[in-house]
Structure formats: structure tokens, C-alpha cells
Protein backbone atom coordinates (compact mmCIF):
# COMPACT_ATOMS: atom_id res chain seq x y z
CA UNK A 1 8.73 -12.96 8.22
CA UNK A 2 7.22 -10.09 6.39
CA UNK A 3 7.92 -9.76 2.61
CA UNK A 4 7.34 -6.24 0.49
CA UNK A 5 4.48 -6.87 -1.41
CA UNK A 6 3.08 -3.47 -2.93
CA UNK A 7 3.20 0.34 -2.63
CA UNK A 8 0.18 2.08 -2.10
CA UNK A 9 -0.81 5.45 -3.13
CA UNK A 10 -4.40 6.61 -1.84
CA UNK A 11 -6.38 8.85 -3.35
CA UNK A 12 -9.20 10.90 -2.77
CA UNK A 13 -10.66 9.61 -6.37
CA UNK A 14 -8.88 7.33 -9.03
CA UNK A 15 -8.73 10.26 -11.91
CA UNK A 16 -6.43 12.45 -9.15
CA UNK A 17 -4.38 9.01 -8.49
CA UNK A 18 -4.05 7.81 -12.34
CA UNK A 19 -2.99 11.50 -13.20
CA UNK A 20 -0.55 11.88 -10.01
CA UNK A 21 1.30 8.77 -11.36
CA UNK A 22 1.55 10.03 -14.85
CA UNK A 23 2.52 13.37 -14.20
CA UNK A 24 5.51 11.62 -11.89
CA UNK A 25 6.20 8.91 -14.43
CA UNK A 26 4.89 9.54 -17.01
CA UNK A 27 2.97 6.57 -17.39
CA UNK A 28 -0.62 5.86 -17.90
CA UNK A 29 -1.69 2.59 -15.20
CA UNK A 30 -4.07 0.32 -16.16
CA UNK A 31 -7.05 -0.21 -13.73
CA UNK A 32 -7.09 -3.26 -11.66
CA UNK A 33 -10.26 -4.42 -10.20
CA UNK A 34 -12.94 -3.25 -7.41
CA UNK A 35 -12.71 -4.80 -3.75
CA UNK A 36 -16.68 -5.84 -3.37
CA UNK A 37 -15.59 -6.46 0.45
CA UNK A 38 -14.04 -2.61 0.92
CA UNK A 39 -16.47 -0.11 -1.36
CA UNK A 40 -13.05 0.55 -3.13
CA UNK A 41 -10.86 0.15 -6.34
CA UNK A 42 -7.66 0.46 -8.17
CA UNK A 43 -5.35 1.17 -10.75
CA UNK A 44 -1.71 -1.24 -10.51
CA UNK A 45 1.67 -0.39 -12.22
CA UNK A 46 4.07 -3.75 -12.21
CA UNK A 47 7.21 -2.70 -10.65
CA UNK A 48 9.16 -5.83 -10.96
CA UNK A 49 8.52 -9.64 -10.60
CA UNK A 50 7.32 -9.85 -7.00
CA UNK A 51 6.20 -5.88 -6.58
CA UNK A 52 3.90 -3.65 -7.71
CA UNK A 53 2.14 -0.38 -7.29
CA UNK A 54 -1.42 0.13 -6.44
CA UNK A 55 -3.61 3.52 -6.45
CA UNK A 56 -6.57 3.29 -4.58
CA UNK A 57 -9.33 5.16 -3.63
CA UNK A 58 -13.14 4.91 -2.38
CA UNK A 59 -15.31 3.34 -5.54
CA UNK A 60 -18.25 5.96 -5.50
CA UNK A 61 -20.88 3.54 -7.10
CA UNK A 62 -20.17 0.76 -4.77
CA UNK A 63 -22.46 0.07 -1.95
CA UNK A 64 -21.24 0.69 1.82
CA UNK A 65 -18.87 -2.37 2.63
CA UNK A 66 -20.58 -2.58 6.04
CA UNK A 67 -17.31 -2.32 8.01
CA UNK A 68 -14.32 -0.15 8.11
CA UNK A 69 -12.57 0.65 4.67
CA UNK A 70 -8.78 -0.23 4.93
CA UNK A 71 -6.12 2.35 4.23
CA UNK A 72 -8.24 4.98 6.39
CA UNK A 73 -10.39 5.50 3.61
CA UNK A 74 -13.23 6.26 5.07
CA UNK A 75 -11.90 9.60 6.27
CA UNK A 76 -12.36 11.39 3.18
CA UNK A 77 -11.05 14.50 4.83
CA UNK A 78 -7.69 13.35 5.80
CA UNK A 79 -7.21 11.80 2.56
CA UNK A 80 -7.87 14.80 0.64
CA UNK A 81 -5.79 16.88 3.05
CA UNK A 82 -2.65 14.51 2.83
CA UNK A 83 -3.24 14.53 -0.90
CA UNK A 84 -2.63 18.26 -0.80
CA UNK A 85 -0.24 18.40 1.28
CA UNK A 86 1.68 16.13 -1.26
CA UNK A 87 1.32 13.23 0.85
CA UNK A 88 -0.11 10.68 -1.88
CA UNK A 89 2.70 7.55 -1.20
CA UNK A 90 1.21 7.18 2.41
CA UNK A 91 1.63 3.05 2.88
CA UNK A 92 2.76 -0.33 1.80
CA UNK A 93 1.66 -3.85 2.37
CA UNK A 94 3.67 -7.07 3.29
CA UNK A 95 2.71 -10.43 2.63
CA UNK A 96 2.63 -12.95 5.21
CA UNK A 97 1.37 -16.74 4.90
CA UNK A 98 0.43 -16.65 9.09
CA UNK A 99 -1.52 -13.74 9.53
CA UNK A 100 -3.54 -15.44 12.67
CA UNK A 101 0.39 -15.81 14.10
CA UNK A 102 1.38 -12.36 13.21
CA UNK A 103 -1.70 -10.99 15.04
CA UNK A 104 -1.07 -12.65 17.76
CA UNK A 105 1.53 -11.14 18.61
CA UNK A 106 1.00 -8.22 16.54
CA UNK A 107 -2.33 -6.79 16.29
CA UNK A 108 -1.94 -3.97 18.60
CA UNK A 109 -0.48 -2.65 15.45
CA UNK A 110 -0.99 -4.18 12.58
CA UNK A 111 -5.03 -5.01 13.60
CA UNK A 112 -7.59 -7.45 12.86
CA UNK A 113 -7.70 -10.12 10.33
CA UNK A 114 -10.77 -9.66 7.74
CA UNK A 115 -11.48 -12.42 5.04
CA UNK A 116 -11.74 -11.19 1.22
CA UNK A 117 -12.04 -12.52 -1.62
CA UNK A 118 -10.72 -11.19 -5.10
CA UNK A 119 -9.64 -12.80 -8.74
CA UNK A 120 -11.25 -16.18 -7.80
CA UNK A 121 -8.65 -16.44 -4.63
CA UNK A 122 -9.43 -15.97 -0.96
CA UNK A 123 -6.94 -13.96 1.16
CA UNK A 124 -7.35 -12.25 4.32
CA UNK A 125 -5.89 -8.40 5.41
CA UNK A 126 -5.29 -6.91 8.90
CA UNK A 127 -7.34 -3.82 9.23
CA UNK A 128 -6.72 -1.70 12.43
CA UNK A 129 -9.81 -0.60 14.21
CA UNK A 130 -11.97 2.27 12.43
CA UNK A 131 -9.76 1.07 8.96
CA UNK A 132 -6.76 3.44 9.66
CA UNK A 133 -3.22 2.63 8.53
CA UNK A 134 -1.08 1.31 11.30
CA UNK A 135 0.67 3.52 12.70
CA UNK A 136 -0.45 6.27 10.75
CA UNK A 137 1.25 4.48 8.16
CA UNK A 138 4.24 3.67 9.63
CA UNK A 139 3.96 0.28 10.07
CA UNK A 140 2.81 -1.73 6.97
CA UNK A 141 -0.28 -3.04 6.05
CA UNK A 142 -0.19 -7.00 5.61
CA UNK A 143 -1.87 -9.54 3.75
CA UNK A 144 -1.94 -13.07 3.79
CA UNK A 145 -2.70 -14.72 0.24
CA UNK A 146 -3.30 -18.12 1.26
CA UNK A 147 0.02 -19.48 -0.33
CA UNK A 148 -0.24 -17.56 -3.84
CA UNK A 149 2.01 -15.17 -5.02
CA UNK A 150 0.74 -11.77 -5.91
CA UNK A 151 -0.08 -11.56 -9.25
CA UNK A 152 2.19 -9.68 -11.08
CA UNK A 153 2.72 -11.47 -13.81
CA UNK A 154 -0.67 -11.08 -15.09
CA UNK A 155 -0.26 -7.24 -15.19
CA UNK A 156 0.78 -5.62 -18.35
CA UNK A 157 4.36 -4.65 -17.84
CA UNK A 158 5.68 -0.80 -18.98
CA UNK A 159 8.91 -1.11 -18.23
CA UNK A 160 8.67 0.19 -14.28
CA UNK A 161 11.19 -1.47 -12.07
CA UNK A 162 11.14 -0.32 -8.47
CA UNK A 163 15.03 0.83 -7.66
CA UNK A 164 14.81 2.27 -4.28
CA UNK A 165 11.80 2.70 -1.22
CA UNK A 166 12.83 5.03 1.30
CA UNK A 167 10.75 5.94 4.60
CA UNK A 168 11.36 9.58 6.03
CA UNK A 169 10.73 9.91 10.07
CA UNK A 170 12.18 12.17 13.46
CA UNK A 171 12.78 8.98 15.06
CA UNK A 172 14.89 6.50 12.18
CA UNK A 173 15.90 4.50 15.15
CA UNK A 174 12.29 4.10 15.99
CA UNK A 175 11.26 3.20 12.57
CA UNK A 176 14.23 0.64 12.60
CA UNK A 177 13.06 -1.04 15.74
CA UNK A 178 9.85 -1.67 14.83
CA UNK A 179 10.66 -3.30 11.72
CA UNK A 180 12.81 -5.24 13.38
CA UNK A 181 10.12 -6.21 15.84
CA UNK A 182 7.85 -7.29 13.02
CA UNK A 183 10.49 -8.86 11.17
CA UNK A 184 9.87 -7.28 8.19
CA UNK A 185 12.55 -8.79 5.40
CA UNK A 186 14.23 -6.16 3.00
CA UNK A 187 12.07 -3.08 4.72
CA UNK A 188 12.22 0.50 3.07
CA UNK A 189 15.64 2.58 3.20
CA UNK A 190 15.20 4.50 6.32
CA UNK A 191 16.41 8.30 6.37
CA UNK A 192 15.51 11.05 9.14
CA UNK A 193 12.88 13.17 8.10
CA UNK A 194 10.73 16.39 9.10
CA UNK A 195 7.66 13.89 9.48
CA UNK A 196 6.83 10.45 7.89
CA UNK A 197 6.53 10.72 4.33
CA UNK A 198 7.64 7.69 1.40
CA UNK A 199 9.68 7.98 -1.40
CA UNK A 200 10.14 5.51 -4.20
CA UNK A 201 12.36 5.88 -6.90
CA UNK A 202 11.26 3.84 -9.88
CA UNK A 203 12.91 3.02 -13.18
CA UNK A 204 10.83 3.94 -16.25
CA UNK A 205 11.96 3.99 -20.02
CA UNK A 206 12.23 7.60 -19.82
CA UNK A 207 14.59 7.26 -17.03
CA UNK A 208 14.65 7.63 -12.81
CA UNK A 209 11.56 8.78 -11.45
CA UNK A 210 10.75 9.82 -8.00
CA UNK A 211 7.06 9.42 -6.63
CA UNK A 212 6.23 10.67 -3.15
């Protein structure tokens, strides 16, 4: 079973990400960490006890990773033209604890299991071939943590509670299948749509807050 583990807005830098999320909820995130493994980093918002939000973009002084970024960040130009297109929710990740399973039967989709390391843990993430999102998004990214729980609790908490994640796409009963398929538990509110776009509306102390 699949479990929703974070939100994930990329960006083409970390100062267009940080100031997307303020100017949507008013909040300033902290930053997180760098991903040695990926040539990337973040900034993460705690959006409850078990889920958080992460922006993440390439990290311009880190060397090349040596493989595919994940998140299709390596193709700077469709992550700059989804950013201005207002495309900047573009993916989430689920949590697994038997990613060699999963990909088993899976990786057609989801793709291939790469080993990391980050905040003295090791944990391992499926990254399609050439590091773009599955499915173009649709399907989530997944992670395997190696029995830990995300750490959440050690982020500082500003009062962000996620209250609804919705999925927009032509084909709902599509997008309903294939969770299915994956058995993803508790997946995103699914709603017909133009094209695939996310929507989360988050509780903040200034009230309801949609980011997209």
C-alpha cells in the first residue's frame, strides 16, 4: 500500500519557489537540506503530523549528480515553462516500505529504485528513466524510508494543516484506475479537468489557502 507522504512544488530556482509559497500563503518556509545524490535542494512547510510540503529545485553550486535528477529536473526548459504556465504543484510522493515489490510489478511507471542517503538515514526513490515524473506527474513519485517515518516532527511548525489535495484530469476514471492499480491509500480528490494540474487547499492562521 502506498501512503501520501509529501507535496512537491518544483521550481526553476528556490527564490521563485520560497516566494510562490508566500505569495499563496503567506508564509515564509524554512529551507530543508541539499540531496548530495540529486544536484538539488529544498525548502519544507509541515502540513500536519505525517505530511508536508517540499519546494525543490536544481542546487546551482552542486556538482552534476552523475545520473538523472528526479522530478524531471534536469529539463530546465519544461520546468520553467510549467512554472509559467502556473503549473508549480506538478507531483507528490508516497511512501512505501517494499519498493523492490512495488517495482516489480510497477516500474513501468513508477521506475527504478536509486539508493540515497540524507539526515544520517538511508532510503531509496524510484526514478523513471531520464528522471521524469511518472506519468508526467500523474502517478506519484515513491519512496521507501527504510521503516522511518518522515520527519515532520523535526520541522518548525506555522500552523499549515493540509485540508484538501485534489488532482484535475480529462480522464477522472483513468486517474481513479490507476490509483487503484497502485493501491495508493487516501489518494488526492479526483475532479475532471482541462489537463492535469494539483490543487491543495491548506489551512494557515490567516485562513484557507489554495496553492496550485
Amino acid at each position: 500500500m502506498l501512503q501520501r507522504d509529501h507535496l512537491t512544488v518544483i521550481a526553476p530556482s528556490l527564490a521563485e519557489g520560497v516566494a510562490h509559497i508566500r505569495a499563496c500563503l503567506g508564509l515564509d518556509i524554512p529551507y530543508g537540506r541539499a540531496h548530495d545524490g540529486m544536484g538539488t535542494h529544498n525548502h519544507l512547510l509541515r502540513l500536519g503530523d505525517d505530511v508536508y510540503l517540499e519546494v525543490i529545485a536544481v542546487d546551482p553550486a552542486a556538482p552534476p549528480p552523475g545520473r538523472p535528477r528526479w522530478f524531471g529536473l534536469d529539463d530546465a526548459a519544461s520546468v520553467r515553462s510549467s512554472w509559467d504556465d502556473g503549473f508549480r504543484l506538478r507531483g507528490w510522493v508516497a511512501r512505501t516500505t517494499g519498493i523492490a515489490e512495488l517495482l516489480a510489478r510497477h516500474g513501468s511507471i513508477l521506475g527504478e529504485e536509486v539508493r540515497l542517503s540524507g539526515s544520517g538515514r538511508n532510503f531509496s526513490f524510484a526514478v523513471p528513466p531520464g528522471g521524469a515524473l511518472p506519468l508526467g506527474g500523474l502517478a506519484p513519485s515513491v519512496i521507501d524510508r527504510g521503516g522511518y517515518p518522515p520527519s515532520v516532527a523535526a520541522m518548525p511548525d506555522l500552523g499549515a494543516r493540509l485540508r484538501a489535495f485534489v488532482v484535475e484530469d480529462p480522464e477522472p476514471d483513468e486517474v481513479r484506475a490507476l490509483y487503484e492499480r497502485l493501491d495508493v491509500e487516501n489518494p488526492p480528490e479526483i475532479r475532471r479537468g482541462e489537463r492535469l494540474r494539483y490543487r491543495a487547499v491548506i489551512e494557515t492562521p490567516a485562513g484557507l489557502k489554495e496553492l496550485a
